[in-house]
N, C-alpha and C. Protein backbone atom coordinates (compact mmCIF):
# COMPACT_ATOMS: atom_id res chain seq x y z
N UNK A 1 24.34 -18.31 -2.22
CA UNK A 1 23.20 -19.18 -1.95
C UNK A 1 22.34 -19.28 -3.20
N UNK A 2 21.73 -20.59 -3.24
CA UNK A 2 21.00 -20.83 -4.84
C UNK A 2 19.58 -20.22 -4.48
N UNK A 3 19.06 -20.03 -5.52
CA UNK A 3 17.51 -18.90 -6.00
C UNK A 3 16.94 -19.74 -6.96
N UNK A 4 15.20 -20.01 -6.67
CA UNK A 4 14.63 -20.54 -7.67
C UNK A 4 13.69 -19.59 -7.78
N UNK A 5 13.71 -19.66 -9.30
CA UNK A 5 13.06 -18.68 -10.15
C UNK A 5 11.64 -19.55 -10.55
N UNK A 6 10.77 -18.91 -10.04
CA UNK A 6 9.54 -19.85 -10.56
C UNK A 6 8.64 -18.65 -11.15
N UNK A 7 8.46 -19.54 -12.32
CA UNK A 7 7.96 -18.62 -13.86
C UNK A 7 6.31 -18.92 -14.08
N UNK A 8 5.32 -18.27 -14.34
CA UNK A 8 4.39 -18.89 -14.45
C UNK A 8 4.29 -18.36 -16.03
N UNK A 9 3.45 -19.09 -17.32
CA UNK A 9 3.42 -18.56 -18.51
C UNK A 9 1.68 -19.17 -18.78
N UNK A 10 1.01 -18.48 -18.64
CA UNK A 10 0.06 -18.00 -19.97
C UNK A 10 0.10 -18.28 -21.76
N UNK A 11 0.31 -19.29 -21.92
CA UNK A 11 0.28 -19.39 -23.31
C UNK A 11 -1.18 -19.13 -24.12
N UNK A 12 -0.68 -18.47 -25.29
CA UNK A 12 -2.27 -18.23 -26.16
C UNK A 12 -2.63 -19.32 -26.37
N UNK A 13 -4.14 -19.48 -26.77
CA UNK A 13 -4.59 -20.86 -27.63
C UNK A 13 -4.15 -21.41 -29.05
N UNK A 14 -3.73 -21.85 -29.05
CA UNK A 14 -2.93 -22.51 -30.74
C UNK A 14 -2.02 -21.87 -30.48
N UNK A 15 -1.02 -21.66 -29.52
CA UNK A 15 0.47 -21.69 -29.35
C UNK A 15 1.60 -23.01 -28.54
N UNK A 16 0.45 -23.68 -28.05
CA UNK A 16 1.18 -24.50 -27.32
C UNK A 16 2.39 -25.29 -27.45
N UNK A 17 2.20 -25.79 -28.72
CA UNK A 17 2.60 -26.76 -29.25
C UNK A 17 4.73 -26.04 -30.06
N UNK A 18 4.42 -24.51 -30.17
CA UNK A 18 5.39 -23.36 -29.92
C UNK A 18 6.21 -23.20 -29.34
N UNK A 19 5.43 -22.94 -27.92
CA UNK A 19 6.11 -22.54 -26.80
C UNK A 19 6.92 -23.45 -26.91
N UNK A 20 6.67 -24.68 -26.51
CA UNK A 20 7.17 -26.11 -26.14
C UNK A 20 8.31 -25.93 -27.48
N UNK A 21 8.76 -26.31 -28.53
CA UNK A 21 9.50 -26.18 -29.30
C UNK A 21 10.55 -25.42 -29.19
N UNK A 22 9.90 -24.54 -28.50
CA UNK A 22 11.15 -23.13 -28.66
C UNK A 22 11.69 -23.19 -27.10
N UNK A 23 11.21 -23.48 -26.05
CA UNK A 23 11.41 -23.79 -24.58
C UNK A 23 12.18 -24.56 -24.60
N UNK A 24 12.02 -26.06 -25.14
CA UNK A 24 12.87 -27.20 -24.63
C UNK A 24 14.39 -27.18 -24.91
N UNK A 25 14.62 -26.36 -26.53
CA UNK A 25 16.16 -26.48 -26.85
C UNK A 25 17.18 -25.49 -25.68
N UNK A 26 16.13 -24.84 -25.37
CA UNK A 26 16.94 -23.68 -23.87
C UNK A 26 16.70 -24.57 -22.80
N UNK A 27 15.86 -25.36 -22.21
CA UNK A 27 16.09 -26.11 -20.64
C UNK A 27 17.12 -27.00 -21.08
N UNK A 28 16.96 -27.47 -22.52
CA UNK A 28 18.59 -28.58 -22.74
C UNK A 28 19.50 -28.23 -22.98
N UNK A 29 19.59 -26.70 -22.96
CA UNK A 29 21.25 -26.14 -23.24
C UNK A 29 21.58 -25.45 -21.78
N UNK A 30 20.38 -24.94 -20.91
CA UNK A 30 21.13 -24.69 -19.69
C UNK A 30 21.35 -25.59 -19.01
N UNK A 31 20.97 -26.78 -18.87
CA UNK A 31 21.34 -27.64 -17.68
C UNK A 31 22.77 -28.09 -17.85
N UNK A 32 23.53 -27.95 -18.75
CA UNK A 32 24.67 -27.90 -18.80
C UNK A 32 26.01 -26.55 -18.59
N UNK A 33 24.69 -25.57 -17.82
CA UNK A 33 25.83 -24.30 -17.63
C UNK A 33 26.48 -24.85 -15.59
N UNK A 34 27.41 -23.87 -15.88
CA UNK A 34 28.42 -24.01 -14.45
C UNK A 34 27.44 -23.87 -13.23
N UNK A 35 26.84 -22.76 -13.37
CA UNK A 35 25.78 -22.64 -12.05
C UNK A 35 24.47 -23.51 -12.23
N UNK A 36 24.03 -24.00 -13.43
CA UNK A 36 22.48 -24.49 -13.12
C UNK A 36 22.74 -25.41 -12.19
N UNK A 37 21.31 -25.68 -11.04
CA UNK A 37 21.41 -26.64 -10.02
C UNK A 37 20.49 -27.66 -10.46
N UNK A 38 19.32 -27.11 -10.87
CA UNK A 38 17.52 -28.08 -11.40
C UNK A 38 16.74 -27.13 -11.97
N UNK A 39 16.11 -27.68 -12.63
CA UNK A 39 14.81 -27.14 -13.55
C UNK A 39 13.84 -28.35 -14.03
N UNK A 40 12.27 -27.62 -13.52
CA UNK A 40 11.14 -28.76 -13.68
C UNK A 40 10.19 -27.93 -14.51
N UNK A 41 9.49 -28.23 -15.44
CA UNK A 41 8.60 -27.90 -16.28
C UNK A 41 7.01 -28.19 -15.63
N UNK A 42 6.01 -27.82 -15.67
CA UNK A 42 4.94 -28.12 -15.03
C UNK A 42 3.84 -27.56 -15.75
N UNK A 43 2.78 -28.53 -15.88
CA UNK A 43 1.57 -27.91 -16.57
C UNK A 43 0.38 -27.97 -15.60
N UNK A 44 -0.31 -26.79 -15.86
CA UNK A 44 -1.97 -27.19 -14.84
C UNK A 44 -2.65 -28.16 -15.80
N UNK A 45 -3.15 -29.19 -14.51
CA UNK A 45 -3.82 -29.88 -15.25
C UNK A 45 -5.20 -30.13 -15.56
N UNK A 46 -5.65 -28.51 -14.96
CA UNK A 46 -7.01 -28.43 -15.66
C UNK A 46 -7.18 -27.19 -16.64
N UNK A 47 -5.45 -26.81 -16.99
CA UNK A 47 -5.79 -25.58 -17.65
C UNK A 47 -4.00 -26.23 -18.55
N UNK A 48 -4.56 -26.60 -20.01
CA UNK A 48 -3.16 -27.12 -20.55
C UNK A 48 -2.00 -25.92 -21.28
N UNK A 49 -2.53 -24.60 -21.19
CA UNK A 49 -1.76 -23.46 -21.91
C UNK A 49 -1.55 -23.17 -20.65
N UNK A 50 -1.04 -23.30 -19.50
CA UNK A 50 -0.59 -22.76 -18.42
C UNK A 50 -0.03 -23.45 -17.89
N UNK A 51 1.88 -22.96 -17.99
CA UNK A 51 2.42 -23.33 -17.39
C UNK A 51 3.31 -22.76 -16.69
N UNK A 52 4.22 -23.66 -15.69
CA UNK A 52 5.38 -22.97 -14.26
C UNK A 52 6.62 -23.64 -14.54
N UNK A 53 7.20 -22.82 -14.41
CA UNK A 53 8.84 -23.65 -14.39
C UNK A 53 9.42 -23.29 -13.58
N UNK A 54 10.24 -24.03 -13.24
CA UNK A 54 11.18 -23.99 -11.73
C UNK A 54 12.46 -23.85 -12.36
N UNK A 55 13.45 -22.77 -11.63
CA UNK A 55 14.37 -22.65 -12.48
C UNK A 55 15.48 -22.49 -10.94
N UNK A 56 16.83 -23.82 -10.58
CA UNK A 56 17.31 -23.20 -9.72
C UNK A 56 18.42 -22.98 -10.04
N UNK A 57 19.54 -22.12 -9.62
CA UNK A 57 20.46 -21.78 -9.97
C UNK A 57 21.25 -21.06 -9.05
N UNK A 58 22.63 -21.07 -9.11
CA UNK A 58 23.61 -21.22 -7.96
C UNK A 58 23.63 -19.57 -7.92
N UNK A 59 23.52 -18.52 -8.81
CA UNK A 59 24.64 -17.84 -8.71
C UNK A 59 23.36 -16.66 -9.46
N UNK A 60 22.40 -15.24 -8.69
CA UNK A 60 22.01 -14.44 -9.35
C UNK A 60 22.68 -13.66 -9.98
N UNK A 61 23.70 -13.27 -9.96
CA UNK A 61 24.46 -11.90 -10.66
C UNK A 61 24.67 -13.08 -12.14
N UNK A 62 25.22 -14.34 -11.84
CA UNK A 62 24.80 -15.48 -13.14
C UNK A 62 23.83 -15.09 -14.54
N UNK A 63 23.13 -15.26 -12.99
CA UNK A 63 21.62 -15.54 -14.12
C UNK A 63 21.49 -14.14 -14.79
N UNK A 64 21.62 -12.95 -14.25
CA UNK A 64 20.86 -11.44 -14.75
C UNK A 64 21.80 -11.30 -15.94
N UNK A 65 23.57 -11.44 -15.40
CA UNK A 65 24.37 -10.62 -16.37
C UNK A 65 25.03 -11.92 -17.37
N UNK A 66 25.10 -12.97 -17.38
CA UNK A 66 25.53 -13.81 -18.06
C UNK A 66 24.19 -15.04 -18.81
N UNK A 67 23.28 -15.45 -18.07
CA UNK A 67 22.89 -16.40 -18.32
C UNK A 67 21.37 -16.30 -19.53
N UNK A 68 20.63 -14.77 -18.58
CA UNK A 68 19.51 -14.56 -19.53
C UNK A 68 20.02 -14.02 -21.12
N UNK A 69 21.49 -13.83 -21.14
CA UNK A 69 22.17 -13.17 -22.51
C UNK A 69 22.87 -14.38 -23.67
N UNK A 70 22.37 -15.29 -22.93
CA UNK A 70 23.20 -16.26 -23.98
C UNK A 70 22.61 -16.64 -25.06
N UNK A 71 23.15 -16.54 -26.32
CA UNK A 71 22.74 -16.81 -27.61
C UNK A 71 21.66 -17.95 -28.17
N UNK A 72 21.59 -19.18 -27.27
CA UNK A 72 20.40 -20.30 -27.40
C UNK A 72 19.03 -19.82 -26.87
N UNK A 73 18.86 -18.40 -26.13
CA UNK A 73 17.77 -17.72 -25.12
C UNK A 73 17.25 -16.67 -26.22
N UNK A 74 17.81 -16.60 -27.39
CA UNK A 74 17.16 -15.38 -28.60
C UNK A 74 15.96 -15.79 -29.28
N UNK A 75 16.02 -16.89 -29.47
CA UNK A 75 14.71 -16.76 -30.29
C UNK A 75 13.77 -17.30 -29.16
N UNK A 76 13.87 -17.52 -28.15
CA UNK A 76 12.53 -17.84 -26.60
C UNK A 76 12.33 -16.42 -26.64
N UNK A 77 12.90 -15.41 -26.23
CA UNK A 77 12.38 -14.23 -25.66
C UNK A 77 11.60 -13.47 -26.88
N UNK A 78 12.48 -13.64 -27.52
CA UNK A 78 11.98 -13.08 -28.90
C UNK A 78 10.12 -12.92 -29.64
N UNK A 79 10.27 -14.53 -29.10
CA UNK A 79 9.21 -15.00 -29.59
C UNK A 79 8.04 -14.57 -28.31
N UNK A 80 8.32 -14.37 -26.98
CA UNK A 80 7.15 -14.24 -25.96
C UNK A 80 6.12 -13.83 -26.50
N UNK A 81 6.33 -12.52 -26.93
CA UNK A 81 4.98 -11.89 -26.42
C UNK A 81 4.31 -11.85 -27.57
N UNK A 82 4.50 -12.91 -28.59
CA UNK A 82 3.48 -13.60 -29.76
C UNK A 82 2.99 -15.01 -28.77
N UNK A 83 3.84 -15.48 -28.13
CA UNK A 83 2.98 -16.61 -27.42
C UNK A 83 2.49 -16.37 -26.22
N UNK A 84 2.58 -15.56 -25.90
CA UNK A 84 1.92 -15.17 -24.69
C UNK A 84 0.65 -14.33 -23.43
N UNK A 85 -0.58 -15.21 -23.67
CA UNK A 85 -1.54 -13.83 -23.58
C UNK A 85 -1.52 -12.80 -22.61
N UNK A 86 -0.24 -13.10 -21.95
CA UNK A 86 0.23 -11.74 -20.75
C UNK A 86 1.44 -12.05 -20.31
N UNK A 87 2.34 -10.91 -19.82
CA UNK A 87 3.92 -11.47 -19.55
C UNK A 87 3.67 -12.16 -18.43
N UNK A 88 4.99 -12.83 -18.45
CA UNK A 88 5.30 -13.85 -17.68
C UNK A 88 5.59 -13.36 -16.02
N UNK A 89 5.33 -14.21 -15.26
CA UNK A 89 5.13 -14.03 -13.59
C UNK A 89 6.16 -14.51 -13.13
N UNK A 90 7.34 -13.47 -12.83
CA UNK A 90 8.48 -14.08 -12.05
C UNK A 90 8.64 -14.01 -10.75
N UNK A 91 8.42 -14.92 -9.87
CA UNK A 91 9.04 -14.45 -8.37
C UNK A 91 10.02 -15.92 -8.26
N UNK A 92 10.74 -14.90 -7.17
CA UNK A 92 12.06 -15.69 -7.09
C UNK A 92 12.03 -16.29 -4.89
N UNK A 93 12.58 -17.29 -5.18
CA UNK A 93 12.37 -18.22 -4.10
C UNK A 93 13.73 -18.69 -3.43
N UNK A 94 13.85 -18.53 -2.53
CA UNK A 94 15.32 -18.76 -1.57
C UNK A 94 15.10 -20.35 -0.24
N UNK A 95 16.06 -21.13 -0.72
CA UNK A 95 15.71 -22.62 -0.15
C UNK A 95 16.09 -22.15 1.56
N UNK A 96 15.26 -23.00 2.12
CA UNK A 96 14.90 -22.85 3.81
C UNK A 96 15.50 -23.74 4.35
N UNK A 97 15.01 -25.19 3.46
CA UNK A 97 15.07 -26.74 4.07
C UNK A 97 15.30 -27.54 2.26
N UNK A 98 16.37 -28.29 2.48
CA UNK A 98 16.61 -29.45 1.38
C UNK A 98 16.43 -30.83 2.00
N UNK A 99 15.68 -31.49 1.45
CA UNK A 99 16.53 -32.69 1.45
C UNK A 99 16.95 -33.86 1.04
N UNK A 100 17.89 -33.16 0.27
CA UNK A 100 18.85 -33.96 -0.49
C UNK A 100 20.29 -34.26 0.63
C-alpha cells in the first residue's frame, strides 16, 4: 500500500532561493523512479521560507533502503542543516479514500 510522506521545512532567511535549487533537480529525478506515485511542493503563503512537500510512493522498504540512498539525494541532505533553521518534520500518511 502507498505512504505519503509529508515534509514540513523551515528554511533560514537568505536561503530560499538554495533550497529551491538544490530540491528541484531531486523532485525531477524521482518522479521517474519505479515506485514514485506524486509529489507536490507547497509554500505558506503568509510565511515564504516555509515549506511542505508531499511525497507519495508505492513501496516503504523503497523509500528507507533504496530511494533516500540514491546519488542525485547527496548534495540535498548534505546541504540541510546549513539551510535549515530546524530539522525537518516528517510524518507519514496512509490513503483512506482516492479519487482518482
Amino acid at each position: 500500500m502507498s505512504e505519503t510522506y509529508v515534509i514540513t521545512f523551515h528554511v533560514r532567511a537568505g536561503q530560499r532561493s538554495r533550497f529551491l535549487a538544490l530540491l528541484t533537480p531531486v523532485l525531477d529525478a524521482m518522479r521517474h523512479e519505479d515506485t514514485f506515485i506524486h509529489a507536490a511542493l507547497h509554500v505558506d503563503p503568509d510565511c515564504p521560507d516555509r515549506f511542505q512537500l508531499h511525497e507519495t510512493w508505492a513501496d516503504r522498504d523503497d523509500v528507507l533502503n533504496v530511494q533516500l540512498n540514491r546519488p542525485y539525494r547527496s548534495a540535498w541532505h548534505a546541504a540541510l542543516a546549513d539551510l535549515l533553521e530546524r530539522p525537518r518534520n516528517v510524518a507519514i500518511w496512509k490513503p483512506v479514500w482516492s479519487g482518482d
